[in-house]
C-alpha atoms as a PDB file:
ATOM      1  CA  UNK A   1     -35.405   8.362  29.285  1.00  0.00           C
ATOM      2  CA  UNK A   2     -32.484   8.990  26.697  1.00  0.00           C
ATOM      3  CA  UNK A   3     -29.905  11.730  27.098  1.00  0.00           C
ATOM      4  CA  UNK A   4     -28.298  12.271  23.626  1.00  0.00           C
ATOM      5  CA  UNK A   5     -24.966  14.217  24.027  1.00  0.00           C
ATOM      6  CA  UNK A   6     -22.883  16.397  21.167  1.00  0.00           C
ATOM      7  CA  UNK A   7     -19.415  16.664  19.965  1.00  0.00           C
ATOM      8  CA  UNK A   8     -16.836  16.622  21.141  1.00  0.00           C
ATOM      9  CA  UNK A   9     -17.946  14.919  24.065  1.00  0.00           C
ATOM     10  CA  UNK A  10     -19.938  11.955  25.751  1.00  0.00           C
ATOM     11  CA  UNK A  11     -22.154  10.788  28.059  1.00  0.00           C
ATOM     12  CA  UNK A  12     -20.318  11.968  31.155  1.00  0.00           C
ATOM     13  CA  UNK A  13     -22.075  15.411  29.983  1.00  0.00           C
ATOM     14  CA  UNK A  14     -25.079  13.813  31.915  1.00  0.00           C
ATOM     15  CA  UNK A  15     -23.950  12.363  34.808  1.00  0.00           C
ATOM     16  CA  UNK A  16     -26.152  15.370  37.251  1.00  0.00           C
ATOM     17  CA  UNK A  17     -29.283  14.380  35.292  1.00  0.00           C
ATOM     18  CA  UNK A  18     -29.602  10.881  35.639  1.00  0.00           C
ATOM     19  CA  UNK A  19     -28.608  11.032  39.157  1.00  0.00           C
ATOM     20  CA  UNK A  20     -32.262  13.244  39.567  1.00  0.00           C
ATOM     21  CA  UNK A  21     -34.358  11.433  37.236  1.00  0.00           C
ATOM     22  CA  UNK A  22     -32.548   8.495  36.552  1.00  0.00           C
ATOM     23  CA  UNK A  23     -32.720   6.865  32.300  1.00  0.00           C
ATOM     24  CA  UNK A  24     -29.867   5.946  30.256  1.00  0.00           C
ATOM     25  CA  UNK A  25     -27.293   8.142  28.254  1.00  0.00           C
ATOM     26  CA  UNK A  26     -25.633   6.077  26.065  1.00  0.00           C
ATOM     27  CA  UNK A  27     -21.997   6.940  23.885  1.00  0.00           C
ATOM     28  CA  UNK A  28     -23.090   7.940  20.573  1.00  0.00           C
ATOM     29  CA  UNK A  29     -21.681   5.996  18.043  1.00  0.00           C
ATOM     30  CA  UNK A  30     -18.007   7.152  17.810  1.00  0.00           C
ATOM     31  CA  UNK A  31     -17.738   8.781  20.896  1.00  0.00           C
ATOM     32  CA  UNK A  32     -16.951   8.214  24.570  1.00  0.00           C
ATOM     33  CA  UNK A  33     -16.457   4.510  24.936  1.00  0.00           C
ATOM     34  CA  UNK A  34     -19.113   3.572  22.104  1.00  0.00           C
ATOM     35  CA  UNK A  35     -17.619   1.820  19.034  1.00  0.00           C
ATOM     36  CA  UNK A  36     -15.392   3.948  16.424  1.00  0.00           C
ATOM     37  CA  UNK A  37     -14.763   1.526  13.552  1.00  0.00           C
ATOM     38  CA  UNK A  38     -14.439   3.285  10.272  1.00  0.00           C
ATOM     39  CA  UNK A  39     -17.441   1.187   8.455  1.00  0.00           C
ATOM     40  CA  UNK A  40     -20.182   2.849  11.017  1.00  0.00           C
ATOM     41  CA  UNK A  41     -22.721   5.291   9.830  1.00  0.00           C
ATOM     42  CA  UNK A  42     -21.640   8.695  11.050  1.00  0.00           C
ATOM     43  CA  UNK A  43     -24.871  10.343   9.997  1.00  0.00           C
ATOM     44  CA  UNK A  44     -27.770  12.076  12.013  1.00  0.00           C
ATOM     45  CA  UNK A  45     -29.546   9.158   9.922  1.00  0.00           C
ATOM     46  CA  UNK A  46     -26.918   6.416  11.667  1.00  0.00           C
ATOM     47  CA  UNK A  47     -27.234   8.026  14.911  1.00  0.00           C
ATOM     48  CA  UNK A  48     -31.457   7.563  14.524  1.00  0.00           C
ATOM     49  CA  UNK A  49     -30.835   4.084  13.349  1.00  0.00           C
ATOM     50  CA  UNK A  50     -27.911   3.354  16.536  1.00  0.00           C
ATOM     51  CA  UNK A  51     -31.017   4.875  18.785  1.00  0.00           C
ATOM     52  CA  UNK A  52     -33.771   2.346  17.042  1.00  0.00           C
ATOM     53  CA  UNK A  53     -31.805  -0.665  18.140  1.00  0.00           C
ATOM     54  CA  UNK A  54     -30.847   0.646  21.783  1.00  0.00           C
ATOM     55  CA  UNK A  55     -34.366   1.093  22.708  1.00  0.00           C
ATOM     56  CA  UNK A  56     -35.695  -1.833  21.178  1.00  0.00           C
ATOM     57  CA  UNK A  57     -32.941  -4.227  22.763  1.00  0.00           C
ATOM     58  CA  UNK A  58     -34.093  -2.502  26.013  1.00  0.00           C
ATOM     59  CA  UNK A  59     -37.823  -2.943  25.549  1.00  0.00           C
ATOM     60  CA  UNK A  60     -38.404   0.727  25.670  1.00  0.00           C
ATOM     61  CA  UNK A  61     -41.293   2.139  23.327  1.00  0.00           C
ATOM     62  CA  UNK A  62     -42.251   5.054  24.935  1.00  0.00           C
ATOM     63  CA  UNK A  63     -39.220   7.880  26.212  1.00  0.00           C
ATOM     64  CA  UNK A  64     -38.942  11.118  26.983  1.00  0.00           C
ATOM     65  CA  UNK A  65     -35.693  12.358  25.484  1.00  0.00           C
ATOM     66  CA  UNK A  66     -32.990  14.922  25.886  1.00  0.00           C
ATOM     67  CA  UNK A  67     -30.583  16.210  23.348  1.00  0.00           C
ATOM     68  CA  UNK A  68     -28.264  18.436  22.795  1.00  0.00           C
ATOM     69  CA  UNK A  69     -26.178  19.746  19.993  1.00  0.00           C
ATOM     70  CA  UNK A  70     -25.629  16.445  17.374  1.00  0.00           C
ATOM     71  CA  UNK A  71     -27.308  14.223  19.850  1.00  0.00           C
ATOM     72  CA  UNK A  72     -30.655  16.546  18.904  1.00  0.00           C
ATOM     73  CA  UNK A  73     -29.515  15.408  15.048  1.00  0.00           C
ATOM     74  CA  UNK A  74     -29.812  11.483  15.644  1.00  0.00           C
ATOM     75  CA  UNK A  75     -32.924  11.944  18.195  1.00  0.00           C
ATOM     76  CA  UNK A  76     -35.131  13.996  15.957  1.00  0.00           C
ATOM     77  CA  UNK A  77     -34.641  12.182  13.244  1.00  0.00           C
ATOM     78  CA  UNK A  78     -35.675   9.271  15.628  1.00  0.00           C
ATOM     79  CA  UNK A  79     -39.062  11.371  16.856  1.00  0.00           C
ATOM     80  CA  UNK A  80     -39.775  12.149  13.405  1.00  0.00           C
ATOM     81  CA  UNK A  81     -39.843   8.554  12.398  1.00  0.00           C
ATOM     82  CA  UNK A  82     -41.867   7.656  15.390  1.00  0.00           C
ATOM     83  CA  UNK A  83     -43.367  10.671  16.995  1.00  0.00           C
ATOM     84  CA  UNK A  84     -46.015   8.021  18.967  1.00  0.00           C
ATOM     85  CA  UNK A  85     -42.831   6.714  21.122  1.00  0.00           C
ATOM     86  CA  UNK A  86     -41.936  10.015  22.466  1.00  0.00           C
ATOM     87  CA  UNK A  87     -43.513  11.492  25.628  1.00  0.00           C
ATOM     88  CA  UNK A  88     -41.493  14.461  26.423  1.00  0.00           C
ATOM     89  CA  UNK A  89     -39.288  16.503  24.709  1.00  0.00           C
ATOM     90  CA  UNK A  90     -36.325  18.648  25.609  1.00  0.00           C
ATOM     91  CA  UNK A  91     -33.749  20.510  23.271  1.00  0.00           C
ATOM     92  CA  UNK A  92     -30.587  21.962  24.639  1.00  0.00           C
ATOM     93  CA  UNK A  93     -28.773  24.121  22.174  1.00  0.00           C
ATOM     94  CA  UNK A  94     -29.390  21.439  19.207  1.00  0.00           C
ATOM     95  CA  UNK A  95     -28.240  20.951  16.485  1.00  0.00           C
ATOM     96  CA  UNK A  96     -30.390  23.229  14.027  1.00  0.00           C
ATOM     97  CA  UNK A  97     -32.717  21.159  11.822  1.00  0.00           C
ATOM     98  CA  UNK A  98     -33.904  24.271  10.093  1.00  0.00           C
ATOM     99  CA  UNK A  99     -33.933  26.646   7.134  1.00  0.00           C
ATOM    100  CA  UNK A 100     -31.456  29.238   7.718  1.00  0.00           C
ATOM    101  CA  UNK A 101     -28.452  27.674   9.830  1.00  0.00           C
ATOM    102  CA  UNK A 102     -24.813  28.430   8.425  1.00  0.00           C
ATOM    103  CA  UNK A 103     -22.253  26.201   9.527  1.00  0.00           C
ATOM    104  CA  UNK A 104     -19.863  28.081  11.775  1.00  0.00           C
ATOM    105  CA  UNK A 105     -16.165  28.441  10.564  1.00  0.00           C
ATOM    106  CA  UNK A 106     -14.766  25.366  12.254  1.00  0.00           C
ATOM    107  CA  UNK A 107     -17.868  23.240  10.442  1.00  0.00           C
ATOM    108  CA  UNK A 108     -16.919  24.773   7.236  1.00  0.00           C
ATOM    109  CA  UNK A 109     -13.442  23.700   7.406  1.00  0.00           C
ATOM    110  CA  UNK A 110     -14.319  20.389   8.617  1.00  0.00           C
ATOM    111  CA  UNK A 111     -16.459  19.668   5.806  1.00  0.00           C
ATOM    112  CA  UNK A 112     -13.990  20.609   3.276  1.00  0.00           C
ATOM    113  CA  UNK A 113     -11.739  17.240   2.336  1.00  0.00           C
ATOM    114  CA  UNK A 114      -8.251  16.810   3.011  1.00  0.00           C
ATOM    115  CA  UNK A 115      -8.067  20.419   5.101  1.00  0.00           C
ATOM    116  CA  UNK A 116     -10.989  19.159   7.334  1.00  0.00           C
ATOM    117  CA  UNK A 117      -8.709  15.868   8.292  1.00  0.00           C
ATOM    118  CA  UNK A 118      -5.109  17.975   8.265  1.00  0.00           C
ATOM    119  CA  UNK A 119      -7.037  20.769  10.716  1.00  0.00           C
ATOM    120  CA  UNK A 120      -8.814  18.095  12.666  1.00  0.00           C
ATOM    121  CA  UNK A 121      -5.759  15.627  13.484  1.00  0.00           C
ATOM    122  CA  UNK A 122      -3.221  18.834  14.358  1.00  0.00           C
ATOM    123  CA  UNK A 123      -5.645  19.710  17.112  1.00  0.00           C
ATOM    124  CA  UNK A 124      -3.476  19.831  20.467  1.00  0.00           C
ATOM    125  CA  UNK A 125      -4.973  19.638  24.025  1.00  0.00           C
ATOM    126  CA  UNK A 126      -4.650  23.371  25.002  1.00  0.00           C
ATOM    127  CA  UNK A 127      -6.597  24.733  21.846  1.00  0.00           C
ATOM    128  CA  UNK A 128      -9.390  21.708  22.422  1.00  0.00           C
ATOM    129  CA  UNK A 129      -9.655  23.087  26.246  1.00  0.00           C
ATOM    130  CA  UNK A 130      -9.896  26.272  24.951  1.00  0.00           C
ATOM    131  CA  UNK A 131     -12.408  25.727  22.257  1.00  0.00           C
ATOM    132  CA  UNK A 132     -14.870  24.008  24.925  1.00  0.00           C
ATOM    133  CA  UNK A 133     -14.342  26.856  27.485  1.00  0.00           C
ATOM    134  CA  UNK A 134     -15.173  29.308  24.527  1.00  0.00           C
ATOM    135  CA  UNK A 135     -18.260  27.734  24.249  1.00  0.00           C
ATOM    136  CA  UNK A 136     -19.427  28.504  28.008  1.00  0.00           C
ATOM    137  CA  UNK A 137     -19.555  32.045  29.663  1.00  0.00           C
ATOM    138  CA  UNK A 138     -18.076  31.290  33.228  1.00  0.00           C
ATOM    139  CA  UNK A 139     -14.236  31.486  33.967  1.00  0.00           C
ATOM    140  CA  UNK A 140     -14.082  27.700  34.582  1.00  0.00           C
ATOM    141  CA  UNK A 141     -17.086  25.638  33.540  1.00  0.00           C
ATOM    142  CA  UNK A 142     -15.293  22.674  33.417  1.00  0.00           C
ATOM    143  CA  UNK A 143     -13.279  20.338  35.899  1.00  0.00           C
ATOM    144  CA  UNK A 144      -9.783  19.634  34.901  1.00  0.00           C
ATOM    145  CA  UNK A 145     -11.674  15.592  35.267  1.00  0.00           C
ATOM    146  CA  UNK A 146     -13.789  16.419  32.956  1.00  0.00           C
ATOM    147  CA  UNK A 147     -11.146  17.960  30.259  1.00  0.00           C
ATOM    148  CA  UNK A 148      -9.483  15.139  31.011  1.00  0.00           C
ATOM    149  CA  UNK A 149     -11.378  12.832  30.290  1.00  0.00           C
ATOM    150  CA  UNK A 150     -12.524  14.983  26.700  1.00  0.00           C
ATOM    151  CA  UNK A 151      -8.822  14.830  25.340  1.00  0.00           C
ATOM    152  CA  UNK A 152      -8.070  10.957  26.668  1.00  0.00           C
ATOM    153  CA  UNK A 153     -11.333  10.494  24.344  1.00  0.00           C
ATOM    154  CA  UNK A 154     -10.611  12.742  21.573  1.00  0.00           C
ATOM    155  CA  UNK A 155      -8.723   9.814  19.888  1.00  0.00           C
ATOM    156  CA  UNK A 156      -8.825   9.423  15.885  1.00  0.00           C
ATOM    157  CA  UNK A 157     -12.040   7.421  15.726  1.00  0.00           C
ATOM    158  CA  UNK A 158     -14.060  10.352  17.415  1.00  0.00           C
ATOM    159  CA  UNK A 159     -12.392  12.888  14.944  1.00  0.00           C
ATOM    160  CA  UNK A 160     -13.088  10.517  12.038  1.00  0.00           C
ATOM    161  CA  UNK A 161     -16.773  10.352  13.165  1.00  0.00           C
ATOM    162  CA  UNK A 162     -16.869  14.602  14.203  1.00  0.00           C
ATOM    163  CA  UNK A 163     -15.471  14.350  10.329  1.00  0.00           C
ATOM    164  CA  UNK A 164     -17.963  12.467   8.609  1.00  0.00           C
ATOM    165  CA  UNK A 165     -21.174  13.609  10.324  1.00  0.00           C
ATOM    166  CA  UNK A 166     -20.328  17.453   9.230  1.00  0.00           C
ATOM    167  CA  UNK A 167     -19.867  16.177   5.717  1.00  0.00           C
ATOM    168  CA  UNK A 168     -22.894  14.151   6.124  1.00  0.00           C
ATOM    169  CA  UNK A 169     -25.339  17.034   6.331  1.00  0.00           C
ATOM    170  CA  UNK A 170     -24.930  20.290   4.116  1.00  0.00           C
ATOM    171  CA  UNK A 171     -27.477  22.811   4.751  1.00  0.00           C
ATOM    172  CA  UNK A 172     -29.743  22.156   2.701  1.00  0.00           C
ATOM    173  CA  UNK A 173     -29.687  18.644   4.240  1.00  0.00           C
ATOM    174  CA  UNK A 174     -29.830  19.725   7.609  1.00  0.00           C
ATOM    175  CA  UNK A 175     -33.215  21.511   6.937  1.00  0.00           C
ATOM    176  CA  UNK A 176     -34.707  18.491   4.939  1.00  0.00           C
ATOM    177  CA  UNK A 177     -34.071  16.812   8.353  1.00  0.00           C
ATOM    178  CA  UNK A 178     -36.227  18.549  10.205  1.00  0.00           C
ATOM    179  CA  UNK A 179     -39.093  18.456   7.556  1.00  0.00           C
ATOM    180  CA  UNK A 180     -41.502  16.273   9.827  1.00  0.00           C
ATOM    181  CA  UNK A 181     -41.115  18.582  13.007  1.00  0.00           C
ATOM    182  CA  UNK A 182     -44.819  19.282  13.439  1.00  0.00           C
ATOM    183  CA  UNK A 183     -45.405  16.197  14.074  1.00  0.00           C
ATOM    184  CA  UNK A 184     -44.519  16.121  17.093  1.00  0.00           C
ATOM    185  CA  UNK A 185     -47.013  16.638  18.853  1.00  0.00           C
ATOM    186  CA  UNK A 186     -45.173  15.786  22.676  1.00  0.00           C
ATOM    187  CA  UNK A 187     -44.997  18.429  25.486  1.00  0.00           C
ATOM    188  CA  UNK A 188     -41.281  20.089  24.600  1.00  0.00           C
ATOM    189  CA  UNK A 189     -38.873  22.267  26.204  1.00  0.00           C
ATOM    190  CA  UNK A 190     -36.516  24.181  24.143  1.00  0.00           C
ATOM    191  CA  UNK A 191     -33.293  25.909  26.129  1.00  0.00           C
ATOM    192  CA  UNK A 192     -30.845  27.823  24.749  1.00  0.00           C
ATOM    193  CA  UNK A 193     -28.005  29.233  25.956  1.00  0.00           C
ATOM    194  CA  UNK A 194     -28.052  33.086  24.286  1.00  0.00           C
ATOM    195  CA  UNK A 195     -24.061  33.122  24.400  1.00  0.00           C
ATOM    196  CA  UNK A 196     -23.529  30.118  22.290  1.00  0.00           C
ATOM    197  CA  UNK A 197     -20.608  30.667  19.779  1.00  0.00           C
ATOM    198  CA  UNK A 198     -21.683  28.087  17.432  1.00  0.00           C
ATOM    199  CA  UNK A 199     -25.500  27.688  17.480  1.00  0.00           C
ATOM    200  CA  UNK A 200     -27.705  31.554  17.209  1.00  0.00           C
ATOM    201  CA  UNK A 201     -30.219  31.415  19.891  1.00  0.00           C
ATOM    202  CA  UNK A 202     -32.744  32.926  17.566  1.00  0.00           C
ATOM    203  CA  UNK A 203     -33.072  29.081  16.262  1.00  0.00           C
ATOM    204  CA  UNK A 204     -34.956  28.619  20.067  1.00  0.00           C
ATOM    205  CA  UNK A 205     -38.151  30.288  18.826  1.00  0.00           C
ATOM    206  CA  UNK A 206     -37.339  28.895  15.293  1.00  0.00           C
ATOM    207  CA  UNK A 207     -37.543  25.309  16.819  1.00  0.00           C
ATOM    208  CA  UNK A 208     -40.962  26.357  18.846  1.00  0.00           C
ATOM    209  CA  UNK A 209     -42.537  27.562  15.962  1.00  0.00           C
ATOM    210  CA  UNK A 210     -42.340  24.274  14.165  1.00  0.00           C
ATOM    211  CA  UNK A 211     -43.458  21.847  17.397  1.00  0.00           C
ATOM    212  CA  UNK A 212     -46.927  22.133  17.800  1.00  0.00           C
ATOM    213  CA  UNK A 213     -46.712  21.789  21.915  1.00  0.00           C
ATOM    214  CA  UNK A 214     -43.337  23.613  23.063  1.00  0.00           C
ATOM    215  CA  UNK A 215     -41.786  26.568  25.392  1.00  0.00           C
ATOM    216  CA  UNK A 216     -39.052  28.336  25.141  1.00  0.00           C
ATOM    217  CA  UNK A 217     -36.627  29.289  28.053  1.00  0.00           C
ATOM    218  CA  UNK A 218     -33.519  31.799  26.182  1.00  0.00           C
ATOM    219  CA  UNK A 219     -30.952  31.553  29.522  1.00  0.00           C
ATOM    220  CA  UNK A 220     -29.076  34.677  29.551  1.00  0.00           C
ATOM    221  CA  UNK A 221     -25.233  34.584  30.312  1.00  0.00           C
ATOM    222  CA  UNK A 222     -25.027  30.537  29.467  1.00  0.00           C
ATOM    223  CA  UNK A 223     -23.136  29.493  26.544  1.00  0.00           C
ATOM    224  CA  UNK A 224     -23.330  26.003  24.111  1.00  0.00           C
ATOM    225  CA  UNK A 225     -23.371  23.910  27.703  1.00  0.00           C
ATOM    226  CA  UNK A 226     -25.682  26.083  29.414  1.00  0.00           C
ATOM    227  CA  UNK A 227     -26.393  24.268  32.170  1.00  0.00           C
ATOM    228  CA  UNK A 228     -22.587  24.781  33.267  1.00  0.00           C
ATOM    229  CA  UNK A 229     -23.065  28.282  33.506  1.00  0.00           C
ATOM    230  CA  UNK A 230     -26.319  27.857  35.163  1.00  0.00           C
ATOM    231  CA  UNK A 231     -26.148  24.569  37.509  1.00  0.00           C
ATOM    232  CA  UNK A 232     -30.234  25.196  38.445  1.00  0.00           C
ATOM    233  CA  UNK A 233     -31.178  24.289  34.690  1.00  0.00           C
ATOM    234  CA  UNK A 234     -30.552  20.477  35.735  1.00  0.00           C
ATOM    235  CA  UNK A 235     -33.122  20.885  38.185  1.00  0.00           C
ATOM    236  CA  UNK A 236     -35.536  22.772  35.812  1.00  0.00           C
ATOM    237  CA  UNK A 237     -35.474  19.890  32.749  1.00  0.00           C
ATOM    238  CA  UNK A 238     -35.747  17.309  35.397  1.00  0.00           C
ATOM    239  CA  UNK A 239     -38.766  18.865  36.725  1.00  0.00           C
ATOM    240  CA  UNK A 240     -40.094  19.037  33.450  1.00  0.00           C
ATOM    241  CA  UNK A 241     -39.408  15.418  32.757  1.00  0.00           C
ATOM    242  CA  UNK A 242     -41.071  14.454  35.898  1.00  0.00           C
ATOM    243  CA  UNK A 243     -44.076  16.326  34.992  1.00  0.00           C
ATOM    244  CA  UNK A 244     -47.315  14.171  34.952  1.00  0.00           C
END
């Protein structure tokens, strides 16, 4: 049972989860405590590939998988490739693998050269702890362990690799990258925060429309994390996980 986390962050995002239904979130590559060399694939394509080898080292050919924002990049394209290994399906404000997404301003400027890298390396802590308490709704989603631990990891390989997988997908690409969708043929959950800054909620239904077996749950007043602002979604994806 995979949890795939986004950007900025890691897999401490998942530490409630697993302690309910147990599985394995692993660092993505170039983030958390995962590897950050230069010559590493920061792609949703290298994050599918990183995800291949992890579950074949551990014997695992059937999972049920969570993702959320990039992590949803890396493990669709994994479910696409082999939609017969996955049982479940959940999608937490991901990454949109669909006609019609925009990057939001801070994408654009990443994925412009030379700005992207002076922008991304002037970044000091208070406008990074603001940035991911803009992206909840409550006062204060986060611990000050938690933002902590964010910055302490917000070193130059992880904005290298935040870098390179914005450049690595234009729009066009991002779409193309969600081209085998109905295939997936898995029970899915789809939850979206309806406050998200950075990802429109109307890409919920957009998402169910293209996987053949999914529901929707739009969580009012929860923001790009939303089970921050509501603590009872961990209980709600674990049920579904656990479903027979």
């Amino acid at each position: 049972m995979p949890y795939l986390h986004g950007v900025p962050i890691s897999s401490d995002d998942w530490v409630e989860f697993l302690q309910l239904t147990g599985g394995l979130a692993p660092d993505l590559l170039g983030f958390g405590r995962s590897a950050k060399a230069g010559n590493l694939d920061y792609s949703i394509d290298g994050h599918a590939d990183f995800l291949v080898r992890l579950l074949d080292e551990l014997g695992a050919e059937r999972v049920k998988l969570v993702a959320h924002d990039w992590g949803a990049g890396g493990g669709l394209a994994f479910a696409q490739r082999h939609p017969d290994r996955i049982e479940r399906l959940v999608l937490v404000n991901a990454l949109p693998l669909l006609p019609g997404f925009h990057w939001h301003r801070l994408g654009r400027v990443w994925r412009r050269r030379a700005i992207g890298e002076l922008v991304m390396g002037s970044i000091p802590r208070w406008l990074l702890v603001r940035t991911m308490r803009a992206g909840c709704v409550g006062a204060n989603p986060w611990t000050p362990e938690q933002l902590n631990a964010i910055w302490e990891q917000f070193d130059q390989g992880t904005q290298r690799a935040i870098l390179r997988l914005h450049r690595s997908a234009d729009e066009q690409a991002l779409a193309a990258a969600g081209s085998a969708l109905d295939t997936l043929s898995a029970p899915a959950l789809v939850i979206w925060g309806e406050r998200d800054p950075w990802f429109a909620p109307d890409f919920a239904g957009l998402y169910a429309n293209r996987l053949p077996n999914a529901e929707v749950e739009l969580v009012p007043d929860a923001g790009h994390w939303p089970w921050l602002d509501r603590p009872e979604l961990v209980g709600r994806i674990a049920s579904f996980l656990q479903a027979p």
